[in-house]
PDB file of N, CA and C in Angstrom:
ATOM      1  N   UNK A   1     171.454 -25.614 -98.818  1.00  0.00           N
ATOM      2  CA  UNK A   1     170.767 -26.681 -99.479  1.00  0.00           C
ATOM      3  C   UNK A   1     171.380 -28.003 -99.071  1.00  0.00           C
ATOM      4  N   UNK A   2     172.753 -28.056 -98.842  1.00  0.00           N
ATOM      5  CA  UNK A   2     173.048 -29.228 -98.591  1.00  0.00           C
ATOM      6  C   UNK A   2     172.926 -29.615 -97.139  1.00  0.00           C
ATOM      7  N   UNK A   3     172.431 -28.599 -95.923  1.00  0.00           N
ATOM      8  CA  UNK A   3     172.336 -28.905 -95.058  1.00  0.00           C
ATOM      9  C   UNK A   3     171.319 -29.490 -94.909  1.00  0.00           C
ATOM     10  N   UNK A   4     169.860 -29.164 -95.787  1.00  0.00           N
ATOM     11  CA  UNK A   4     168.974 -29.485 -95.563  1.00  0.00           C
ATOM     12  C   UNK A   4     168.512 -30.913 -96.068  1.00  0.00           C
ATOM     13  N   UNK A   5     169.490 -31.176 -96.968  1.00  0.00           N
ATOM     14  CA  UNK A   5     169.082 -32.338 -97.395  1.00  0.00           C
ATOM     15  C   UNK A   5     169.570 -33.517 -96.284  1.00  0.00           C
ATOM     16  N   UNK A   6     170.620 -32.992 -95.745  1.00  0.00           N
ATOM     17  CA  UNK A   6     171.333 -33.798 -94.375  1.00  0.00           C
ATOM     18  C   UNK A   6     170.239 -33.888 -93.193  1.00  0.00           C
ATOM     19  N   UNK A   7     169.601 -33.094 -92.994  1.00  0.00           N
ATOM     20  CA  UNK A   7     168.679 -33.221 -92.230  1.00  0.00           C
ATOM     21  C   UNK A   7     167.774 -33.625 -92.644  1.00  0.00           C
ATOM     22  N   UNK A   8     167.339 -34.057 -93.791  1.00  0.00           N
ATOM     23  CA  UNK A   8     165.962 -34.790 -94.271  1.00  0.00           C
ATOM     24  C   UNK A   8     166.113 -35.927 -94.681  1.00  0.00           C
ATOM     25  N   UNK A   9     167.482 -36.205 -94.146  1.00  0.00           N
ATOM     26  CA  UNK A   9     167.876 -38.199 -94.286  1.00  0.00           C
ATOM     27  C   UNK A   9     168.098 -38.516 -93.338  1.00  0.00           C
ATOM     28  N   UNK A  10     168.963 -37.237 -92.432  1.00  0.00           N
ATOM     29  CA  UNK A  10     168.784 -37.915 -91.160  1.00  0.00           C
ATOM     30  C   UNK A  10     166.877 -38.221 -90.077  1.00  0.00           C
ATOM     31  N   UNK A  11     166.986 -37.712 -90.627  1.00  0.00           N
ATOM     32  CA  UNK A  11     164.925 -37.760 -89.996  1.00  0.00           C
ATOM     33  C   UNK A  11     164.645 -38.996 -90.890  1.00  0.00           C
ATOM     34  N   UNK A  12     164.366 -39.054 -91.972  1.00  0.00           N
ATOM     35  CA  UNK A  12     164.084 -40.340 -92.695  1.00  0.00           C
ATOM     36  C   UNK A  12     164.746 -41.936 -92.248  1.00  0.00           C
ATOM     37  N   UNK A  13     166.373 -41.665 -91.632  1.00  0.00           N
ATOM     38  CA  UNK A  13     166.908 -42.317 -90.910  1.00  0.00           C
ATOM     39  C   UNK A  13     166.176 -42.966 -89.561  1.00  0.00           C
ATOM     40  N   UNK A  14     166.299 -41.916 -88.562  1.00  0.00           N
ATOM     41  CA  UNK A  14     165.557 -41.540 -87.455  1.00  0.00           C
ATOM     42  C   UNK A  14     164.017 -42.216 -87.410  1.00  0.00           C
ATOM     43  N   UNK A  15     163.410 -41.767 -88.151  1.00  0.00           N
ATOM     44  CA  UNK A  15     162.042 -42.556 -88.378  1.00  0.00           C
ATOM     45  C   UNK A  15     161.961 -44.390 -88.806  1.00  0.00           C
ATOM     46  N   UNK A  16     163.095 -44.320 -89.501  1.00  0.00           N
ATOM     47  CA  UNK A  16     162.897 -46.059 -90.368  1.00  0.00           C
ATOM     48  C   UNK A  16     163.544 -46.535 -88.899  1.00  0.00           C
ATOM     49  N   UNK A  17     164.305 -46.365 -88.446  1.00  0.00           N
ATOM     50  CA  UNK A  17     164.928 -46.726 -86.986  1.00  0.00           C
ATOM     51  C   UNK A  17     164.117 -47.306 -86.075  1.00  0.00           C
ATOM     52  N   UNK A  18     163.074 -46.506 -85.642  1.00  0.00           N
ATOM     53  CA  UNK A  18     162.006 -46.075 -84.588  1.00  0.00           C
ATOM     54  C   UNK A  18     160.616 -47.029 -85.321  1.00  0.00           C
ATOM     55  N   UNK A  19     160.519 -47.505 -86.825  1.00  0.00           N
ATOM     56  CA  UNK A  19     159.646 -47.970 -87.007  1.00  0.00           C
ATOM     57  C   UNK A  19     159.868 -49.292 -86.566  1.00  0.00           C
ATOM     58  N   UNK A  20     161.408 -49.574 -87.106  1.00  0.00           N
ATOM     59  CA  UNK A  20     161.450 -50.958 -87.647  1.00  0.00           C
ATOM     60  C   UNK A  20     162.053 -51.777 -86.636  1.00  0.00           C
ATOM     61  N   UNK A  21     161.591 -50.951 -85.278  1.00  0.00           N
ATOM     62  CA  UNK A  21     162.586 -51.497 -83.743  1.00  0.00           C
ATOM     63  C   UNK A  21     161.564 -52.350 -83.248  1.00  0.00           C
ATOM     64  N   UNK A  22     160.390 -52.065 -84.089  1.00  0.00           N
ATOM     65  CA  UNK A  22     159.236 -52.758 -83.140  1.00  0.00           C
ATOM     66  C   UNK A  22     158.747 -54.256 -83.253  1.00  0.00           C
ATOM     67  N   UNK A  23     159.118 -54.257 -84.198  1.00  0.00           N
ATOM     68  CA  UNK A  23     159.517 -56.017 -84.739  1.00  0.00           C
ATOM     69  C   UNK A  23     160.357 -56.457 -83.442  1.00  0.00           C
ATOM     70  N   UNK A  24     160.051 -57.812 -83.160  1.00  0.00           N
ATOM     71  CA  UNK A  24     160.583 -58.992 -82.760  1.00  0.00           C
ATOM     72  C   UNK A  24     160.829 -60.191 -83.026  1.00  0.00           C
ATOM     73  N   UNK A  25     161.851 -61.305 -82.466  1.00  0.00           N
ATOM     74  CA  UNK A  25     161.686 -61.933 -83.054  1.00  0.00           C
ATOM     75  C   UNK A  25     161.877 -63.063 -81.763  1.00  0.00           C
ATOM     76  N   UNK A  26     161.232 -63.775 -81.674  1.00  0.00           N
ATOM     77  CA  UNK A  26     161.557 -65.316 -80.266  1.00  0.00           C
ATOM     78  C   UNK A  26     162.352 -66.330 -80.912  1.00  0.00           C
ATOM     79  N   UNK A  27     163.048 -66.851 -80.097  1.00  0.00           N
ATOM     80  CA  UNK A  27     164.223 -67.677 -80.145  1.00  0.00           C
ATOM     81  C   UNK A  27     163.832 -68.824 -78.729  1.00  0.00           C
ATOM     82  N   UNK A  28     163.695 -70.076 -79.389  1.00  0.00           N
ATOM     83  CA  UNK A  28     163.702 -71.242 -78.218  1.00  0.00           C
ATOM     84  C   UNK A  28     163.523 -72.131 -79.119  1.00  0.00           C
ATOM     85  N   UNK A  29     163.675 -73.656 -78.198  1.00  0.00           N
ATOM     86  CA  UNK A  29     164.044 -75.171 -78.552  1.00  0.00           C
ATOM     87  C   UNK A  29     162.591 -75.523 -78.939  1.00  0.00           C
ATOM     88  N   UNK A  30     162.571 -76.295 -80.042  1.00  0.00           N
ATOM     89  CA  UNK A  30     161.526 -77.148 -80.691  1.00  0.00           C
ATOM     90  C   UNK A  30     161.860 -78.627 -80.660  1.00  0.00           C
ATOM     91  N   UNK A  31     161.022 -79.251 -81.128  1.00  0.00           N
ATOM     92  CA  UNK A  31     160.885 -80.562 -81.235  1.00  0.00           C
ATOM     93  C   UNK A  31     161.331 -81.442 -82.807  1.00  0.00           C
ATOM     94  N   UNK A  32     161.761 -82.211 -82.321  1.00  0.00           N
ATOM     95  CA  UNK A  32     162.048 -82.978 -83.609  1.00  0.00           C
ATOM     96  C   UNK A  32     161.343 -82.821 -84.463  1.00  0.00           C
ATOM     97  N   UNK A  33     159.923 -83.155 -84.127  1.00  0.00           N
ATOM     98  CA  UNK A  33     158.657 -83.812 -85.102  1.00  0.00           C
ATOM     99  C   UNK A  33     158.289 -82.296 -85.546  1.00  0.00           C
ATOM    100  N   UNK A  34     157.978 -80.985 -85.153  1.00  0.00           N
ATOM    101  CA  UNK A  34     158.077 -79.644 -85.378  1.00  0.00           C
ATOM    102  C   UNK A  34     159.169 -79.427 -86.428  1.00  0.00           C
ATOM    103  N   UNK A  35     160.566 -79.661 -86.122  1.00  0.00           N
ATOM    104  CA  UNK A  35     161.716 -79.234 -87.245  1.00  0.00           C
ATOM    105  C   UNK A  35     161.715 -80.275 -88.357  1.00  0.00           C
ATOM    106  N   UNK A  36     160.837 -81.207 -88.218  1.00  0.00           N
ATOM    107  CA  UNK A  36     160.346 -82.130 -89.399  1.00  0.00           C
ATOM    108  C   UNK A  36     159.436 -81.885 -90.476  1.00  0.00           C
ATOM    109  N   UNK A  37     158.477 -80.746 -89.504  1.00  0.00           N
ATOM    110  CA  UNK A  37     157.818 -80.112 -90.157  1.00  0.00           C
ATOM    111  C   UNK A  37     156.188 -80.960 -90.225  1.00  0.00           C
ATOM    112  N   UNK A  38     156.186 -82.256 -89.060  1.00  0.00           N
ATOM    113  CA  UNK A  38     154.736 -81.964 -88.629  1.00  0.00           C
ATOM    114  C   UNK A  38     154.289 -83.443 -88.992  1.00  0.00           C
ATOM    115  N   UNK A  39     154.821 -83.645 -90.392  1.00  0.00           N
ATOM    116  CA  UNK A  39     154.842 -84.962 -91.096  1.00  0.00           C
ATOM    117  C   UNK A  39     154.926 -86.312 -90.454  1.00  0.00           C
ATOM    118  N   UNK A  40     153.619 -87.273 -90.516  1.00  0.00           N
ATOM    119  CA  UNK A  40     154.208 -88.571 -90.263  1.00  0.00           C
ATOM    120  C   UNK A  40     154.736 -89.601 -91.346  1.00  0.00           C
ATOM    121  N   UNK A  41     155.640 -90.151 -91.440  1.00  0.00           N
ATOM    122  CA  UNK A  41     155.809 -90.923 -92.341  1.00  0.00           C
ATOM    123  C   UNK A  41     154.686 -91.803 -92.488  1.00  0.00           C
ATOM    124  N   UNK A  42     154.652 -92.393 -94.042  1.00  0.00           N
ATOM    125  CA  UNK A  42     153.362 -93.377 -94.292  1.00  0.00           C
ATOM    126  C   UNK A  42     153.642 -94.848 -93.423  1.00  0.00           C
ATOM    127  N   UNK A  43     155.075 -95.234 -93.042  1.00  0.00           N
ATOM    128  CA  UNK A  43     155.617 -96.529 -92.283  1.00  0.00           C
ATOM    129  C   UNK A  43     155.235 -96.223 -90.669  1.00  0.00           C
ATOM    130  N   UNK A  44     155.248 -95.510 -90.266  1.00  0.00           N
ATOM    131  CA  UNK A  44     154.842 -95.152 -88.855  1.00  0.00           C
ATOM    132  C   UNK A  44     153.516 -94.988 -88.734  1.00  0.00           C
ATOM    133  N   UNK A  45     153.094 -94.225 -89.424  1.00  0.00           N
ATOM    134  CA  UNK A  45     151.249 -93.997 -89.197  1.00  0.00           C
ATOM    135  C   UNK A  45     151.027 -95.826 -89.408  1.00  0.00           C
ATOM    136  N   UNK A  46     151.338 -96.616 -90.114  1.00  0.00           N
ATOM    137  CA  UNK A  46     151.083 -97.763 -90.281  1.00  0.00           C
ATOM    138  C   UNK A  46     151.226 -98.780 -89.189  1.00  0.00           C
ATOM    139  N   UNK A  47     152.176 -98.357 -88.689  1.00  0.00           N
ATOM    140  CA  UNK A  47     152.649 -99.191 -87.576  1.00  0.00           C
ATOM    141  C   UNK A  47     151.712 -98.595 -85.913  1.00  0.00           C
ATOM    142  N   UNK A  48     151.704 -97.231 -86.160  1.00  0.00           N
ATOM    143  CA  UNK A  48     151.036 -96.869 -85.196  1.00  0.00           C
ATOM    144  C   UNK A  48     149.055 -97.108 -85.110  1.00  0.00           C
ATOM    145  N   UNK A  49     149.009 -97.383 -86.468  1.00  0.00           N
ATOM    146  CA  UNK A  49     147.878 -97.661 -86.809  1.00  0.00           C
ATOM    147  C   UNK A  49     147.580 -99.434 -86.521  1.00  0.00           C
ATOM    148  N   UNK A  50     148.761-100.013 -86.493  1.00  0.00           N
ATOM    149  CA  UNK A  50     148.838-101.124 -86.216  1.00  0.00           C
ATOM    150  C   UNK A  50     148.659-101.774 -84.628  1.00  0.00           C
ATOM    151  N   UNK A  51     148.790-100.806 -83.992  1.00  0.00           N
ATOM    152  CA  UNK A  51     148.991-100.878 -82.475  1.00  0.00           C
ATOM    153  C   UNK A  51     147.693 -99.920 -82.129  1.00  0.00           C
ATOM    154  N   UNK A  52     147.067 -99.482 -82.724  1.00  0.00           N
ATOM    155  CA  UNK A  52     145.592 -99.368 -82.562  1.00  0.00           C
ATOM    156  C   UNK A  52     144.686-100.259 -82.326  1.00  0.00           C
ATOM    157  N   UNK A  53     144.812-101.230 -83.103  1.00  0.00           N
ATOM    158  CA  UNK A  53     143.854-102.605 -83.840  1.00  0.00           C
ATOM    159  C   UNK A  53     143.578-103.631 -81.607  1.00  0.00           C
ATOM    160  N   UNK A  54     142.440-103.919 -81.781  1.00  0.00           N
ATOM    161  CA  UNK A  54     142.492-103.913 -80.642  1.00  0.00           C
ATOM    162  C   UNK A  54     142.747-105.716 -79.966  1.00  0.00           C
ATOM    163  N   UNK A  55     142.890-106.275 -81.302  1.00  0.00           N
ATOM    164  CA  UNK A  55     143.748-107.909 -81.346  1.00  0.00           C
ATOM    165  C   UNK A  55     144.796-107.579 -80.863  1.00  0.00           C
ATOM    166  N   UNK A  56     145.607-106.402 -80.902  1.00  0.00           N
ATOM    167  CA  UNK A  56     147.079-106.251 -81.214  1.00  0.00           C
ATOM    168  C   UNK A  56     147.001-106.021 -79.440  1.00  0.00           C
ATOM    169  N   UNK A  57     146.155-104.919 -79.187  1.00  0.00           N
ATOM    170  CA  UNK A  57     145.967-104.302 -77.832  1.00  0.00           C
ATOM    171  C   UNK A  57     145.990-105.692 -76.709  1.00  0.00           C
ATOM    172  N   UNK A  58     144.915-106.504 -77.198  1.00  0.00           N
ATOM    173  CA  UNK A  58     144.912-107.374 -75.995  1.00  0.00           C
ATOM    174  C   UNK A  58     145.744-108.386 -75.958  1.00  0.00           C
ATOM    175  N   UNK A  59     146.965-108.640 -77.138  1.00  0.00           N
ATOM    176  CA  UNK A  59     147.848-109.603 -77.130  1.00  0.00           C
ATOM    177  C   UNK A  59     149.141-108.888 -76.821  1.00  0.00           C
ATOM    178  N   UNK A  60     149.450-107.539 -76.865  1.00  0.00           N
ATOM    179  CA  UNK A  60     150.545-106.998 -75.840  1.00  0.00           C
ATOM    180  C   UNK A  60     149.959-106.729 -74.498  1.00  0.00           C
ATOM    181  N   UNK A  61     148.735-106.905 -73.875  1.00  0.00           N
ATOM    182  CA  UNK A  61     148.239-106.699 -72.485  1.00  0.00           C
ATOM    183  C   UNK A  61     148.755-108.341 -72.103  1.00  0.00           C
ATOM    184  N   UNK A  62     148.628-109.440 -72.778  1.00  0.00           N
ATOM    185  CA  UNK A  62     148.783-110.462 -72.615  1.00  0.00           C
ATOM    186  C   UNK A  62     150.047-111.094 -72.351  1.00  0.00           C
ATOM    187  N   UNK A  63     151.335-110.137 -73.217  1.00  0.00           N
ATOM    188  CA  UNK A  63     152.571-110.460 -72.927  1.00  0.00           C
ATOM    189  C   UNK A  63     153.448-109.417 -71.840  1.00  0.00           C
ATOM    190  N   UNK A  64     152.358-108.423 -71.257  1.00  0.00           N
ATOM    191  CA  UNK A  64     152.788-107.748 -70.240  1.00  0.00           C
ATOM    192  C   UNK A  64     153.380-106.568 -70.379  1.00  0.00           C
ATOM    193  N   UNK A  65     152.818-106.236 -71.723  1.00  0.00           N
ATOM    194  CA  UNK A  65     153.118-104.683 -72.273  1.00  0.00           C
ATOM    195  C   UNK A  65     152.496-103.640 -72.292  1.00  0.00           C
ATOM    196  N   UNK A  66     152.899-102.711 -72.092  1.00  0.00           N
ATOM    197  CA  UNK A  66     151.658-101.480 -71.649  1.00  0.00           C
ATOM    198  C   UNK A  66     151.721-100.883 -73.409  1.00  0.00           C
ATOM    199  N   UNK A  67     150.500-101.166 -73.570  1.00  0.00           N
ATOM    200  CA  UNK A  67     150.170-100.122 -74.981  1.00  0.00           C
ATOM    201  C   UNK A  67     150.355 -99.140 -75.230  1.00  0.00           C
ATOM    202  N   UNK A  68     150.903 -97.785 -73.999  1.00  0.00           N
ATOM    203  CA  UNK A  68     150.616 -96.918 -74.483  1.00  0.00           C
ATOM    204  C   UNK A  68     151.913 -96.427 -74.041  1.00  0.00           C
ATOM    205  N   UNK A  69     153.431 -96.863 -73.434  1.00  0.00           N
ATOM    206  CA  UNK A  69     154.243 -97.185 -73.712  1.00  0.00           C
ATOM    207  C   UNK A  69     154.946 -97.497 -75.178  1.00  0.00           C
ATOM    208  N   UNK A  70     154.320 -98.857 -75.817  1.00  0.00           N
ATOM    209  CA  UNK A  70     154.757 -99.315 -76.844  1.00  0.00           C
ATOM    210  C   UNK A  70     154.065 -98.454 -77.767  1.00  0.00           C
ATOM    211  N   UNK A  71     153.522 -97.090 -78.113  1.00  0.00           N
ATOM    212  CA  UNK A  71     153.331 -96.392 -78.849  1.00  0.00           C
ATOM    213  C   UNK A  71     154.511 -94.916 -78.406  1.00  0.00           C
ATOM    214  N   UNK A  72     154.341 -94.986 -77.460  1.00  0.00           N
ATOM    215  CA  UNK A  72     155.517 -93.994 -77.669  1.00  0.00           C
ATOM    216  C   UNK A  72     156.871 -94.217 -77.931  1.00  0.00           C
ATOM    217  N   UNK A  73     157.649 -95.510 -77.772  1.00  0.00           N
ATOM    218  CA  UNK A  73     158.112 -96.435 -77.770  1.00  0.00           C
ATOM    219  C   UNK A  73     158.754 -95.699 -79.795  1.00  0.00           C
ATOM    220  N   UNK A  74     157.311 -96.385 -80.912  1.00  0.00           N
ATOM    221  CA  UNK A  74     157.139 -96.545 -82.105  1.00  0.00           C
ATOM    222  C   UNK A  74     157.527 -94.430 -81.770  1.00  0.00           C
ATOM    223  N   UNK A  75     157.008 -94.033 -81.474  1.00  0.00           N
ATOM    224  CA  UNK A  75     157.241 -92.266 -82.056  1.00  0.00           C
ATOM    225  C   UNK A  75     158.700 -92.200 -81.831  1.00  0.00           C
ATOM    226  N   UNK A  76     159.612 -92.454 -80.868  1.00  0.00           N
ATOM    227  CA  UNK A  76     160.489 -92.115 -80.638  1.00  0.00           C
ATOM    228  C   UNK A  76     161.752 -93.002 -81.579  1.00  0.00           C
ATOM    229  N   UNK A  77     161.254 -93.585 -82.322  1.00  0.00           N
ATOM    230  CA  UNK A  77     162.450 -94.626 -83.056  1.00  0.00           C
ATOM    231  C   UNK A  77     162.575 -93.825 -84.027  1.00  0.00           C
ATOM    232  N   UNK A  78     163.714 -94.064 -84.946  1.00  0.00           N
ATOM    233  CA  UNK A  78     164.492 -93.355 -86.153  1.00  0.00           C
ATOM    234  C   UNK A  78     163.305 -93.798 -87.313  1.00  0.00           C
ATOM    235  N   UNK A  79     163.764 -93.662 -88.215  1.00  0.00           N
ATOM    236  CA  UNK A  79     163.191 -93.799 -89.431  1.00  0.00           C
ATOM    237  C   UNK A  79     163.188 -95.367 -89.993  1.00  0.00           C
ATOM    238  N   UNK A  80     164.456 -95.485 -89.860  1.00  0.00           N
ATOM    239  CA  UNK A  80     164.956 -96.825 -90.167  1.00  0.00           C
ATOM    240  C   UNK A  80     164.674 -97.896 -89.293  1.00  0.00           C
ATOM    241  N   UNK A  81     164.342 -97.561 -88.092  1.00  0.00           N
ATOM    242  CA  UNK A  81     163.765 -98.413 -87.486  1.00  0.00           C
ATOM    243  C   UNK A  81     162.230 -98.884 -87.928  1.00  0.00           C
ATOM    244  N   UNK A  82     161.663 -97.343 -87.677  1.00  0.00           N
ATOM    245  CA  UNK A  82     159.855 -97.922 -88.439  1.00  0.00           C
ATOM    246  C   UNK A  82     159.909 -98.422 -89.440  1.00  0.00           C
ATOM    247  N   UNK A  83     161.209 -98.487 -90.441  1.00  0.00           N
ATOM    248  CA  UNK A  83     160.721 -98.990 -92.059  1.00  0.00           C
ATOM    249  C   UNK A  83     161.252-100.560 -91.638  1.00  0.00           C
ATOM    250  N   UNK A  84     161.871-100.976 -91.148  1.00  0.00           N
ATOM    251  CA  UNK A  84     162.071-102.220 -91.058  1.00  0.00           C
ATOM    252  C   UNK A  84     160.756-102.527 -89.962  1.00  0.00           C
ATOM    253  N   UNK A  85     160.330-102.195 -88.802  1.00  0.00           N
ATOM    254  CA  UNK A  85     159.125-102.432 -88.158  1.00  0.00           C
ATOM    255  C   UNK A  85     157.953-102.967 -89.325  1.00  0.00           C
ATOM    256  N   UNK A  86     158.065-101.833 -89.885  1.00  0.00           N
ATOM    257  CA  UNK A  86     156.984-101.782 -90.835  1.00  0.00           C
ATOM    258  C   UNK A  86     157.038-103.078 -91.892  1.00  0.00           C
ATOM    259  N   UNK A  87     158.091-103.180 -92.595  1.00  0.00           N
ATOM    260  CA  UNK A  87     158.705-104.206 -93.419  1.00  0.00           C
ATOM    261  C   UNK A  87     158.051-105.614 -93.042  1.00  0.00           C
ATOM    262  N   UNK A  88     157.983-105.742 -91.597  1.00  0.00           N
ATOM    263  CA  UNK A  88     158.093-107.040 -90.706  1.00  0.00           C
ATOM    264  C   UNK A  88     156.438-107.394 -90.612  1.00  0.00           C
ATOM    265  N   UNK A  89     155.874-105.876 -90.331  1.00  0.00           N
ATOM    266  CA  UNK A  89     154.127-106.341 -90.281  1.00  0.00           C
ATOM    267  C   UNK A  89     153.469-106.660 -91.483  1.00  0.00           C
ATOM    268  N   UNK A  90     154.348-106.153 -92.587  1.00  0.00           N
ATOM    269  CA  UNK A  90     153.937-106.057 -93.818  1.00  0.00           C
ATOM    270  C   UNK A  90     153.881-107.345 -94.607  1.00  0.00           C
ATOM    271  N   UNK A  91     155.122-108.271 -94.105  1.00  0.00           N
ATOM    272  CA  UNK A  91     155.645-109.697 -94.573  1.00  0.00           C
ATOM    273  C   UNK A  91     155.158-110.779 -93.732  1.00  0.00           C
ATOM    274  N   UNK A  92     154.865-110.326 -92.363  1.00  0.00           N
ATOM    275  CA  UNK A  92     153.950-111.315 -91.656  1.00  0.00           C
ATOM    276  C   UNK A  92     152.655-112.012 -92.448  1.00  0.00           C
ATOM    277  N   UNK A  93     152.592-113.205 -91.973  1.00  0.00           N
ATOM    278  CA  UNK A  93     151.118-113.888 -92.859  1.00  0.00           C
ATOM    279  C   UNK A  93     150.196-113.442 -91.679  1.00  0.00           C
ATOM    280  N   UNK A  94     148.869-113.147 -92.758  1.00  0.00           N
ATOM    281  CA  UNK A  94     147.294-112.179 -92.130  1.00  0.00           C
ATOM    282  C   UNK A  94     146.949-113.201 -91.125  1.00  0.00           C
ATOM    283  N   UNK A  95     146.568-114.241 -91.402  1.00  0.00           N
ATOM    284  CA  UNK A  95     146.200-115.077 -90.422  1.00  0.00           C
ATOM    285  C   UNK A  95     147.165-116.538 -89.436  1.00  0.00           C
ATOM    286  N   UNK A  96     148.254-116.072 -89.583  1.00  0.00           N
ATOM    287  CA  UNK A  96     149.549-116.421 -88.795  1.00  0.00           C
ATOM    288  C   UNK A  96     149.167-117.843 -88.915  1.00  0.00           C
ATOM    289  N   UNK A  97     149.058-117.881 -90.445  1.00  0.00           N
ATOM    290  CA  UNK A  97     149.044-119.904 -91.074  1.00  0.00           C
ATOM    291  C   UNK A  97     150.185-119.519 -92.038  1.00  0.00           C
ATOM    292  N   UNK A  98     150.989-121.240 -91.844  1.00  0.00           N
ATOM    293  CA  UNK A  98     152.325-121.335 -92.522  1.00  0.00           C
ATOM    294  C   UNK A  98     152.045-122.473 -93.574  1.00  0.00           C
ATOM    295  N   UNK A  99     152.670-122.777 -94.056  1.00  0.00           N
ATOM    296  CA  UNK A  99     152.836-123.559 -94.808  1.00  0.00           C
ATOM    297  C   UNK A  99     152.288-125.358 -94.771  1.00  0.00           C
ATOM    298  N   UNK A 100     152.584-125.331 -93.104  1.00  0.00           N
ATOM    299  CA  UNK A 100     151.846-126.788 -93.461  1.00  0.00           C
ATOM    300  C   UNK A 100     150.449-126.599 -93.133  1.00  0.00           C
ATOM    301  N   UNK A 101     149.737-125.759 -92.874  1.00  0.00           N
ATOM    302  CA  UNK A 101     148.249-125.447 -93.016  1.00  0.00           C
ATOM    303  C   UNK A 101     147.638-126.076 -94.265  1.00  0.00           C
ATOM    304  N   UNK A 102     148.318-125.325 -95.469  1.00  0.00           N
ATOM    305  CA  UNK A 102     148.444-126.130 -96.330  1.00  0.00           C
ATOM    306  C   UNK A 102     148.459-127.273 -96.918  1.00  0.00           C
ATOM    307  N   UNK A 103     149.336-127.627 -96.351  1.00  0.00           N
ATOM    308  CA  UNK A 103     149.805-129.186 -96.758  1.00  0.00           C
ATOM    309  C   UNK A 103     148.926-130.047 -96.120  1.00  0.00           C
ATOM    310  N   UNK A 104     148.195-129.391 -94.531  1.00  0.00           N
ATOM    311  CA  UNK A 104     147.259-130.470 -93.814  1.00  0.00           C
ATOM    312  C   UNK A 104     146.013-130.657 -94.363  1.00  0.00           C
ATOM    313  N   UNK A 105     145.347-129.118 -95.134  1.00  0.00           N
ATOM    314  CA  UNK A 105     144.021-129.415 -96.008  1.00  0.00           C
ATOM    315  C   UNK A 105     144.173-130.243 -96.908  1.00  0.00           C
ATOM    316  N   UNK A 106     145.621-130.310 -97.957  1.00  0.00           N
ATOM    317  CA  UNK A 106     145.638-131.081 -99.316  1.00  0.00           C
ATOM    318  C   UNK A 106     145.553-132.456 -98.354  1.00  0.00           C
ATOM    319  N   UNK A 107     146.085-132.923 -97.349  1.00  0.00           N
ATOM    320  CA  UNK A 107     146.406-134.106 -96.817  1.00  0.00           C
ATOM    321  C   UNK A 107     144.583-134.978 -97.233  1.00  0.00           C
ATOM    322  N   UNK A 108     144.367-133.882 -95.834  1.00  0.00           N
ATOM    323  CA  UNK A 108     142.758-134.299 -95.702  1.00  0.00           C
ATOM    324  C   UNK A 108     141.942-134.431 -96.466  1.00  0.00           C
ATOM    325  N   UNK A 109     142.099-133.293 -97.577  1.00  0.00           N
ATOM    326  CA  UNK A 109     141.558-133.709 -98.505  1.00  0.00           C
ATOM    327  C   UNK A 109     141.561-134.949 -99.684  1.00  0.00           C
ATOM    328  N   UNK A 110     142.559-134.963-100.162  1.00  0.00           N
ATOM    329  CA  UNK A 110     143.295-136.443-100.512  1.00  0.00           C
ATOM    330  C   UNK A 110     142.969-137.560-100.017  1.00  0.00           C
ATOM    331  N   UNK A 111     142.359-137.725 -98.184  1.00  0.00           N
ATOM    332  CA  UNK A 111     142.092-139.000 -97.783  1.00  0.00           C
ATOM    333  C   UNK A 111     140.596-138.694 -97.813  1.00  0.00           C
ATOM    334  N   UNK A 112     139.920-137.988 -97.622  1.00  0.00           N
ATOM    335  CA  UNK A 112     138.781-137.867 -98.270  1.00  0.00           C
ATOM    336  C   UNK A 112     138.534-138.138 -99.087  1.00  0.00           C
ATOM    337  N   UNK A 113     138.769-138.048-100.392  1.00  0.00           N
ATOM    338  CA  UNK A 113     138.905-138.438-101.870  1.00  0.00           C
ATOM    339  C   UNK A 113     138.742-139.968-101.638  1.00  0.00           C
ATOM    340  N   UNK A 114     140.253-140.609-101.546  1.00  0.00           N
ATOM    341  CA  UNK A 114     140.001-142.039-101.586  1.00  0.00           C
ATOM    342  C   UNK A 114     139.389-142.943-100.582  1.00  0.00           C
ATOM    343  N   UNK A 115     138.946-142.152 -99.709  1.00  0.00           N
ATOM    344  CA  UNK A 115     137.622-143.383 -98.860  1.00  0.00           C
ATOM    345  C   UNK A 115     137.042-143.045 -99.217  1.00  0.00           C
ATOM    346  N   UNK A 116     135.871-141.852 -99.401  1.00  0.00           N
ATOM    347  CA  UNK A 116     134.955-141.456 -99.299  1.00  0.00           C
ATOM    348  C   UNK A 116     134.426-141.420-101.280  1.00  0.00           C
ATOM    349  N   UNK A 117     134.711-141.030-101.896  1.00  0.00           N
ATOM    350  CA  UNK A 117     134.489-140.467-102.887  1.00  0.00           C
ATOM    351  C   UNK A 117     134.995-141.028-104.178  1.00  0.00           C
ATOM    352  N   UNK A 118     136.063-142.187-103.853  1.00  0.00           N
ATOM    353  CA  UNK A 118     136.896-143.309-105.171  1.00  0.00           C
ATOM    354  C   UNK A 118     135.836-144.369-105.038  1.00  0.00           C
ATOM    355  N   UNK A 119     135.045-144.804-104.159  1.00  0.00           N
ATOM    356  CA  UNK A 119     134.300-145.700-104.561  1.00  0.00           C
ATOM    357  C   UNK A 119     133.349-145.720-105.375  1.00  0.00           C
TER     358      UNK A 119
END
């Protein structure tokens, strides 16, 4: 009896062996953006979304930049880089008017006023 039970573990052995050999498993190098898990940050899609816009396109063709360069350029930077990138497009004024834009309408307007409109 006890032989037989030796032989009916070793076969049970024998078999789980022979099943479970057939599994594999691959081993090789991935990519950053893969061991990241695929994700773009919301500061990069922004920025890369930014260099879409086709104002943007023809004013780096203009300063002698290849667009599609300066997008790979944006994939390959750290994190901390796109959030300050990002930071910078974000704080820029929309229509690249400063302050005395300002000050030149109140001007004009003001001398408008008193020629035109105090009499």
């Amino acid at each position: 009896m006890n032989l037989g039970l030796k032989k009916t573990t070793c076969r049970a052995l024998v078999i789980s062996v022979l099943a479970l050999s057939f599994q594999s498993a691959n081993a090789g190098m991935i990519g950053a953006e893969q061991a990241a898990g695929g994700t773009m940050s919301a500061e990069r899609a922004m920025v890369l979304g930014t260099l879409d816009r086709a104002e943007v396109v023809a004013q780096m063709q203009l300063a002698g930049v290849d667009p599609i360069a300066a997008r790979e350029r944006v994939k390959t930077m750290s994190e901390a880089e796109v959030q300050t990138l990002a930071q910078d497009i974000q704080a820029a004024p929309a229509g690249a008017s400063s302050g005395w834009a300002i000050v030149a309408v109140i001007l004009i307007a003001a001398l408008i006023w008193y020629y035109v409109i105090r009499k």
